[in-house]
Every structure is written in C-alpha cells, then in structure tokens.
Protein backbone atom coordinates (compact mmCIF):
# COMPACT_ATOMS: atom_id res chain seq x y z
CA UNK A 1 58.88 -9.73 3.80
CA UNK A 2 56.82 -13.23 3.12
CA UNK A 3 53.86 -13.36 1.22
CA UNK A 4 51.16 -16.43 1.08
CA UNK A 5 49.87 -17.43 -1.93
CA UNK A 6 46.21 -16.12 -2.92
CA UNK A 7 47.42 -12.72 0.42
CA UNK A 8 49.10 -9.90 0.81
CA UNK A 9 51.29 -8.99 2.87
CA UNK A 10 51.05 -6.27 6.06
CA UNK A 11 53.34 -3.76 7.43
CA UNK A 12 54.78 -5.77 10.41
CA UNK A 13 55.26 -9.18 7.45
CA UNK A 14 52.41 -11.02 8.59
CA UNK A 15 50.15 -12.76 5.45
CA UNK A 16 47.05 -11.50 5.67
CA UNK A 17 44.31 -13.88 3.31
CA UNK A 18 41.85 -12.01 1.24
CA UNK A 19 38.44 -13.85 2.43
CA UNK A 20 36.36 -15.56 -0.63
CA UNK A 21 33.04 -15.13 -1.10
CA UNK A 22 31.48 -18.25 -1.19
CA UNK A 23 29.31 -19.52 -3.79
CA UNK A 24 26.80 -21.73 -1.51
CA UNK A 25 24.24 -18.70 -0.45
CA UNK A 26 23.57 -17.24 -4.13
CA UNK A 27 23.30 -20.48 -6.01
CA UNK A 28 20.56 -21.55 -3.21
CA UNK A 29 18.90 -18.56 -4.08
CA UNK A 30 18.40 -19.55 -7.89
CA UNK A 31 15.47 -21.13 -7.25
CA UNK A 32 13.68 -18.09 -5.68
CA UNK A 33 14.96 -15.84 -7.73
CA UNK A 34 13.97 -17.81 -11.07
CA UNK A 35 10.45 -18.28 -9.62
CA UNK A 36 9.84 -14.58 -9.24
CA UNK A 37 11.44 -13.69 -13.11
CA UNK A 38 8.73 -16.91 -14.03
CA UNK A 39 5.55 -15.42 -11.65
CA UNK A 40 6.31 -12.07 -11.91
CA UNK A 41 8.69 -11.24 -14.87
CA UNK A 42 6.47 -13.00 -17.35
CA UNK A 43 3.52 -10.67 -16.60
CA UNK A 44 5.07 -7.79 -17.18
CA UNK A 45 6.44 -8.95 -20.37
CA UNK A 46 2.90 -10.10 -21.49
CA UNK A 47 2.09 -6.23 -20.83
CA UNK A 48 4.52 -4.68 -22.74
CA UNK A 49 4.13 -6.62 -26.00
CA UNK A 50 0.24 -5.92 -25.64
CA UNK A 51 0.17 -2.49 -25.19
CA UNK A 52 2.52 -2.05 -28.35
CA UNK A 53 -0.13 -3.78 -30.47
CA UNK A 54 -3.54 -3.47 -31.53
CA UNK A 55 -5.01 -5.67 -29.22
CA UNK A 56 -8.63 -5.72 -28.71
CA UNK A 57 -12.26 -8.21 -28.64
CA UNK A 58 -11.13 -9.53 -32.41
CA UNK A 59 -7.81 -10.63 -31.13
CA UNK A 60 -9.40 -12.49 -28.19
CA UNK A 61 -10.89 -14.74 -30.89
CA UNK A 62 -7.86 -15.17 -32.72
CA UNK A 63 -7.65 -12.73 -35.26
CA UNK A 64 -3.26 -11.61 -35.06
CA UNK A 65 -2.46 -8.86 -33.41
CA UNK A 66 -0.73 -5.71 -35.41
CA UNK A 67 2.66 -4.43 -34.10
CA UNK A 68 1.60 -0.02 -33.73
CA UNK A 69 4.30 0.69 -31.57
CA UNK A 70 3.43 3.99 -28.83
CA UNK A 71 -0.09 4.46 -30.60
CA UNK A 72 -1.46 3.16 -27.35
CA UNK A 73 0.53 5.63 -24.88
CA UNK A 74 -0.35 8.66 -27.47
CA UNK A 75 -4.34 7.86 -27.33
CA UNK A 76 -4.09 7.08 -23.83
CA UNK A 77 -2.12 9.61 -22.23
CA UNK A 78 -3.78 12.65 -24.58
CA UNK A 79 -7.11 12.12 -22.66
CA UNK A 80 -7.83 14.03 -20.16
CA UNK A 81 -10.26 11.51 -18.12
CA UNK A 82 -6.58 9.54 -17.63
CA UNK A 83 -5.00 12.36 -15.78
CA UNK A 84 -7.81 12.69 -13.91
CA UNK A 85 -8.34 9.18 -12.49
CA UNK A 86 -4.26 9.41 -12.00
CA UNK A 87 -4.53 12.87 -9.56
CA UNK A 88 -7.55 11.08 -7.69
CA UNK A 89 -5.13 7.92 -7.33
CA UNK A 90 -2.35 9.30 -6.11
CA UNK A 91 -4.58 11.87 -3.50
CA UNK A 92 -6.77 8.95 -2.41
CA UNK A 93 -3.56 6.79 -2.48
CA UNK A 94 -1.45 9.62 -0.26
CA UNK A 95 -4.45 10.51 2.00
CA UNK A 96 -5.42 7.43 3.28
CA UNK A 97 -1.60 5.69 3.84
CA UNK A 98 -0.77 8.65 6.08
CA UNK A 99 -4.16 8.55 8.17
CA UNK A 100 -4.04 5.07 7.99
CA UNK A 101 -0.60 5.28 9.66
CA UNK A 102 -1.28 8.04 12.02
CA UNK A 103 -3.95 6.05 13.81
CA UNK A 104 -1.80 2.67 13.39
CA UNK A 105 0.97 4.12 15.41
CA UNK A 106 -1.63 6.04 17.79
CA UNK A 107 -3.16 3.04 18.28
CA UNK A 108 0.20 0.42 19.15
CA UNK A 109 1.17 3.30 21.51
CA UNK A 110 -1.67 2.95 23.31
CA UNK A 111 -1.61 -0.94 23.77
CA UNK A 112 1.73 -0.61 24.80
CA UNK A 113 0.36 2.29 27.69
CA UNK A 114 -2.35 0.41 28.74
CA UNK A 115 -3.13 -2.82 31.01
CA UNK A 116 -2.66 -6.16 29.98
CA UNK A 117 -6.61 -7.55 29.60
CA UNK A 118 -7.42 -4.13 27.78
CA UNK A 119 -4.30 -4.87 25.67
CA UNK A 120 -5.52 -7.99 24.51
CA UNK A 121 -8.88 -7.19 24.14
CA UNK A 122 -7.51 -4.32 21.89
CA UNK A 123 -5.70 -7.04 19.74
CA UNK A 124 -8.19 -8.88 19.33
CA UNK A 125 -10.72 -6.51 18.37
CA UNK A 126 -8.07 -5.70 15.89
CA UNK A 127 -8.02 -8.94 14.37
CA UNK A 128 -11.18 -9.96 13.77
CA UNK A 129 -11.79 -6.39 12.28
CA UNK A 130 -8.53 -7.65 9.96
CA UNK A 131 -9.83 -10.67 9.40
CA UNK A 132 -13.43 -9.26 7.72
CA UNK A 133 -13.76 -10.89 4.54
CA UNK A 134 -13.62 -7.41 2.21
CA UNK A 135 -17.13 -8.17 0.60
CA UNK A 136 -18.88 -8.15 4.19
CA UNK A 137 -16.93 -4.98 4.94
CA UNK A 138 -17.80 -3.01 2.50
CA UNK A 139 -21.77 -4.65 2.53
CA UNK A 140 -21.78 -3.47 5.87
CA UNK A 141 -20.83 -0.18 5.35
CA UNK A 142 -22.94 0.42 2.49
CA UNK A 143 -25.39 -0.81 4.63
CA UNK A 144 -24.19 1.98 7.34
CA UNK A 145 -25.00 4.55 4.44
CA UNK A 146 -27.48 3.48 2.97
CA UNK A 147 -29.53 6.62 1.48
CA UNK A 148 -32.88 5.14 2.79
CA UNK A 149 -32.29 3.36 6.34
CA UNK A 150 -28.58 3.70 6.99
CA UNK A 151 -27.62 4.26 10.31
CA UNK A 152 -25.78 7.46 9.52
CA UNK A 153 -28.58 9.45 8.28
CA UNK A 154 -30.74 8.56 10.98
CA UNK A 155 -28.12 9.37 13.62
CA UNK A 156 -27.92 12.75 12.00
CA UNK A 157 -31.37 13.43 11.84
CA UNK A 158 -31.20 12.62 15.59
CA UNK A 159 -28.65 14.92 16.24
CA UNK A 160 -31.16 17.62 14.13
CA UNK A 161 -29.35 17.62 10.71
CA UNK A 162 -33.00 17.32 8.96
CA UNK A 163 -31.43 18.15 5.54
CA UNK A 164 -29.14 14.52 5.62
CA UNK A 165 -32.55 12.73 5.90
CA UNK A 166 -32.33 10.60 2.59
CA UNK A 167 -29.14 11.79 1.37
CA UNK A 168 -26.86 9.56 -1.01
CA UNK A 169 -23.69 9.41 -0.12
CA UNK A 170 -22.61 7.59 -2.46
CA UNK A 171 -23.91 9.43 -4.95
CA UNK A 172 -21.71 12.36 -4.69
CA UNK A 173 -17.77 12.47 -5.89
CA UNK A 174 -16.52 13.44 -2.65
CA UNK A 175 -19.07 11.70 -0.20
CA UNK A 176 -17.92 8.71 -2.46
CA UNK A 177 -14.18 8.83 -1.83
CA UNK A 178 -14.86 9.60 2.32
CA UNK A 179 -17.35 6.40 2.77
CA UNK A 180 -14.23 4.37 0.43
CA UNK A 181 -11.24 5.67 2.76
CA UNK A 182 -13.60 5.03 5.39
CA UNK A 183 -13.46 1.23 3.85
CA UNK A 184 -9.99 1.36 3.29
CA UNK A 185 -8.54 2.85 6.41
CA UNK A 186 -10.93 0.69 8.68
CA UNK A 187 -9.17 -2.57 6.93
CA UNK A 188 -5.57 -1.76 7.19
CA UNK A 189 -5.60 -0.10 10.61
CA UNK A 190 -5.16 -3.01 12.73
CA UNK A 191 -2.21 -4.30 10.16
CA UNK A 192 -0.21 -1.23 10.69
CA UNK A 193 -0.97 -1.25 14.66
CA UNK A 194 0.08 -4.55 15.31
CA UNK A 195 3.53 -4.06 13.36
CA UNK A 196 4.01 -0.83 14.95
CA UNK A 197 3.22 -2.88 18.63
CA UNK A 198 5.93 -5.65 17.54
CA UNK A 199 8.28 -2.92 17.29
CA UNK A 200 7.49 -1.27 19.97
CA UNK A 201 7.93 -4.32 21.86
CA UNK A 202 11.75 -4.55 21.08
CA UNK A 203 12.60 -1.25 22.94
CA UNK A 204 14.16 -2.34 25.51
CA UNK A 205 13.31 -1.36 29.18
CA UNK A 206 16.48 -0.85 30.34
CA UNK A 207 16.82 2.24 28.02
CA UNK A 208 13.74 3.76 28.59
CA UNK A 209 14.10 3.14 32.97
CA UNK A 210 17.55 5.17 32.54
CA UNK A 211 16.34 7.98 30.41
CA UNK A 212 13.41 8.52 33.01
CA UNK A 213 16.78 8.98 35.76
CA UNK A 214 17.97 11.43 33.49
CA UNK A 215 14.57 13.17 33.98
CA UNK A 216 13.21 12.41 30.86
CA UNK A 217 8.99 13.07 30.15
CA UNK A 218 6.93 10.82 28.57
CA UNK A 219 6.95 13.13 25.62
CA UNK A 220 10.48 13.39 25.55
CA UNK A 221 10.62 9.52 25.76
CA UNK A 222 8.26 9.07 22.94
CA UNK A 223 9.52 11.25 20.44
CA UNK A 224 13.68 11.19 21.04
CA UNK A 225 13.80 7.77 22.32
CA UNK A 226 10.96 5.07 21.16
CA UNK A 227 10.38 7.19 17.80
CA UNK A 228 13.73 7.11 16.24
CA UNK A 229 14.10 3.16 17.37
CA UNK A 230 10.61 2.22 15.20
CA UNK A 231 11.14 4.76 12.71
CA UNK A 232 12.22 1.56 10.62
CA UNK A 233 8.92 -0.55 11.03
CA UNK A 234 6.97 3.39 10.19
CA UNK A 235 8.54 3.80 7.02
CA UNK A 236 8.15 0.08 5.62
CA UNK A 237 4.11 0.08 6.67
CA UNK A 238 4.05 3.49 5.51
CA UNK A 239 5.82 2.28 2.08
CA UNK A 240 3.54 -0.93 1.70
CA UNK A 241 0.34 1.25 2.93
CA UNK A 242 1.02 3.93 -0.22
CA UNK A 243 1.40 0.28 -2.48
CA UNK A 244 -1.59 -1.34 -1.81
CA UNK A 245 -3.77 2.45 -1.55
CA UNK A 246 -2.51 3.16 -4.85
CA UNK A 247 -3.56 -0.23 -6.43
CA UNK A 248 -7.34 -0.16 -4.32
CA UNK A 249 -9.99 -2.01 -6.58
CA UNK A 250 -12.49 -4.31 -5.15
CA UNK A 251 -13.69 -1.45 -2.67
CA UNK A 252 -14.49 1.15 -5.37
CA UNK A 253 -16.60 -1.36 -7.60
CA UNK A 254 -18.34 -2.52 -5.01
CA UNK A 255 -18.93 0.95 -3.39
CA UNK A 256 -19.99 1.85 -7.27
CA UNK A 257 -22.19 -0.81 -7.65
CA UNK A 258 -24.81 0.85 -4.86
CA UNK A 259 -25.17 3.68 -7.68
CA UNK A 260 -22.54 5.78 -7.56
CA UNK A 261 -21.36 7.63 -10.95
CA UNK A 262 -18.74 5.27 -12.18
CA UNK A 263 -16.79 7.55 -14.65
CA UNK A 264 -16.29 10.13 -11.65
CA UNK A 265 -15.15 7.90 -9.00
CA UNK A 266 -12.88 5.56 -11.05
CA UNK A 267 -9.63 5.02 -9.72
CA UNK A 268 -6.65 3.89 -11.95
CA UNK A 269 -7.31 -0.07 -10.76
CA UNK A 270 -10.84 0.91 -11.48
CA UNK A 271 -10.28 2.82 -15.12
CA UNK A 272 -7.81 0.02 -16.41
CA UNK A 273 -11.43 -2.75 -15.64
CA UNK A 274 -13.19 -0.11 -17.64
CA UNK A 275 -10.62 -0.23 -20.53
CA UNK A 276 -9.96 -3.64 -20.36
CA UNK A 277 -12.99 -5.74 -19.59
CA UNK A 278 -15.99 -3.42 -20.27
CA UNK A 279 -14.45 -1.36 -23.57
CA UNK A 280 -12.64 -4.39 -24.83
CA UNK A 281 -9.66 -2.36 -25.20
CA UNK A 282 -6.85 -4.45 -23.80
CA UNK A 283 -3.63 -2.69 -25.30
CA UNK A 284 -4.95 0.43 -24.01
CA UNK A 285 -5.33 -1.59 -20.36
CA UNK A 286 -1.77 -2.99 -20.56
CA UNK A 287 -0.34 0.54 -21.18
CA UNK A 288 -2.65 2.21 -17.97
CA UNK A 289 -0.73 -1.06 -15.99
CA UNK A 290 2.38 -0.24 -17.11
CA UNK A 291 1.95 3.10 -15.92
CA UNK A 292 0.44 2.05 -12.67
CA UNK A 293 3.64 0.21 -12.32
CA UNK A 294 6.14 2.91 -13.15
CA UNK A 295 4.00 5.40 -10.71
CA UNK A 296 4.46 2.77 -7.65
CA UNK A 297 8.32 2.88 -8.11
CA UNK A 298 8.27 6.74 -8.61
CA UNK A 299 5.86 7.04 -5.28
CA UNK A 300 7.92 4.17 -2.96
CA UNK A 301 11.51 5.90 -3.96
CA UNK A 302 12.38 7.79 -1.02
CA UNK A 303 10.36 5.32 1.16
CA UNK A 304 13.46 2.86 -0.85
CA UNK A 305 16.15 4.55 -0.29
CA UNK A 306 15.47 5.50 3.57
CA UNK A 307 15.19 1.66 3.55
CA UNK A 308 18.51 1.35 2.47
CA UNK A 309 20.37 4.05 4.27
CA UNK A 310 19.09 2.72 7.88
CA UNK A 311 20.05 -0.44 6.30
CA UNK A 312 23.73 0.56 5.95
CA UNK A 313 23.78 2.46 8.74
C-alpha cells in the first residue's frame, strides 16, 4: 500500500490528500472584523466599566469615578418601575413584530396575486410610506389624534360615538401604546413586504405549474409549497422586527411630548433617557443598556438557532 506525503491512504491504495484550508478568506476578513470589536466592542466596554462605578453629573465635570461594583444592578433591578417598563417592552416589542409581520407577508402575497400596474403602484405606495422621515410620521399622526381637531374624533362623532368628541388619546396608558404601534407598525410594514415579495419572487414557476397538475388549491399551494420555501426570509424579518420593536425610542418621546404621562408610557429605550440624561444617573443608564442588551439575545435565540439549522440543512 503507498502513501503520499501530507495523505492517507484508501482501501483500493490510492493517496487520497487531506484538503487545506486556506488562509486567504479569514485574514481578508481582519479588517471587518477589527472594525466591528473597534465600533461596536468599545461601546459595550464603556458600559460595563460605568455601570460598576458611581458615575453621575459630578463625574461629567471631572470629579473620578468610585469603583462600587453591582450597587448599580441591586438599586436598579429592586425597583419595581424597572420591571414594569421591561413587561411593557417586551409586550409592545412582541405585539407589534408579529402584526407587523402578519400584514408584511399578507401584503407581498397579494402583490405577487395581483396585476402588474396595481403591483407597482402597491410598491410604490410602499416606499414612499418607508421613506417618511420618522418626525413627519409621527407629527402627522399626532395630528390624526389630536384631542381637539384630529381626524379620528371627528370621524367618530360622525359615525355617532358622541362620547370620543374631545377625547385624548394620548393621554391614556393604553390609547398611548395603540396610536405608538399604530406609528410603529405603519413604518416597518412596507420593509417586511417587500422582503417577503423578493422571496416570493424566487419560487420558481415550474414548481408551483406542476403541483397545480397534481391538483393542488391555492391554499394548498400557499401553505405546503410557497410557505415552507420563504419560511427563511419570515423568520430573519421576524427576528430583526422583535430587534428594532424592542429598542423603539424616538416614537414614544415624541408621542409623549403631545402630553402624555411620561412615567407610565416609558419604554426601556425611553426609561434608560430618563436615567441617563434627565436624572443624571449614568451608571444606573449603562446597567438598564446592558440589560437591554442581554434581553435582545435572550428574545432573538430561537429566531438564531432556526437561522442556523436551515442554514445547515
């Protein structure tokens, strides 16, 4: 039996090479990788040595900070007000990525059912509803319901709801967080249609022509055929949808700005401005992040590892 140098040897004596790995493809990725420890490692660092100290409005004028160690996370996490603004969070967070969703993949079915000039004139409604700077969005909708001459009330009143003449919506908890996941889900609708569309667009005909010879249904085509072939694209917008819910800011303050009560609407983006730029209380802010962060891995886990699985598979 012969053997090559650097092989081994098969059954039947022929050398078979063990394959190298080259070296090329991770040391071009150095770069990349080093930028993200800089932009995004350094951060993260920065928030972990604050929220271990006492680090409030004397240190931002140079007084040293004091090492206290988990003082922070023990005063922080012993208030109740936390665990409050962190079940709102992850309910506002969980409510509006699965609507949002739901009528993002209701949605790119239908632009893939309909004509052409409908289809585009779907898209491009889409778009420029994507493309509203946040600040007019949420003007206009506070605008929509306003408690004086919005639209909404006076459409109700219309309709003979006399008792919604004047009401705030904003000005109650719950009336609060519908007009915000009204903002929210209005703004990342078209983003999750049009990837569900470009997925929907790689289903190839041929399959879908020879299950309808099989006698296939539409429904049967939707659900066992085009469902299972986008389920990849679903679960990534789903993952990044539950990301950017949980870490919603601008909205809220600007929704709370038109009067609604702050400390009862604050979301965890929200509570950590409160700590950090209105109380002055910056190591308490850093440890609320740090928590924000853990929770994002905790909720985007499963979405992960699907990930990975239909990866492998």
């Amino acid at each position: 039996m012969t053997l090559t140098t650097g092989g081994t040897a098969g059954s039947d004596g022929i050398a078979i090479r063990r394959r190298r790995t080259p070296a090329t493809p991770y040391l071009l990725l150095i770069p990349a990788v080093a930028a993200l420890l800089v932009g995004l490692g350094y951060p993260v660092y920065w928030q972990i040595i604050t929220s271990l100290q006492e680090f409030g409005l004397m240190q931002q004028f140079g007084a040293p900070p004091e090492f206290i160690g988990l003082d922070n996370y023990t005063r922080i996490f012993t208030d109740p007000e936390v665990w409050s603004v962190v079940a709102k969070s992850i309910a506002f967070c969980l409510v509006n990525a699965l609507v949002t969703v739901g009528l993002g993949l209701g949605l790119a079915v239908l632009m893939r059912a309909v004509p052409g000039w409908v289809r585009m004139s779907m898209q491009i409604t889409l778009l420029l509803a994507w493309a509203t700077p946040l600040v007019a969005a949420v003007t206009v909708f506070r605008w929509l319901f306003d408690d004086r001459n919005g639209v909404v009330n006076w459409m109700f009143v219309q309709l003979g709801r006399e008792n919604l003449d004047g009401y705030n919506w904003l000005g109650n908890v719950w009336t609060f967080f519908l007009v915000a996941s009204l903002v929210v889900i209005w703004m990342s609708v078209p983003f999750v249609a049009l990837s569900i569309y470009a997925g929907l667009t790689q289903v190839s005909e041929e399959v879908l022509e020879a299950a309808r010879i099989d006698g296939a249904g539409s429904r049967q085509i939707l659900w066992r055929i085009i469902m299972p072939l986008v389920r990849p694209v679903i679960a990534i917008v789903l993952l990044l949808q539950i990301i950017w819910d949980l870490r919603v800011f601008a909205q809220i303050r600007l929704l709370q700005d038109a009067g609604a009560p702050i400390s009862e609407t604050n979301l965890l983006g929200n509570y950590i401005y409160e700590l950090g730029v209105g109380s002055q209380d910056f190591a308490g802010a850093a440890a609320v992040s740090l928590f924000v962060l853990v929770l994002t891995m905790v909720l985007s886990g499963p979405y992960v590892r699907y990930l990975m699985k239909e990866d492998a598979a």
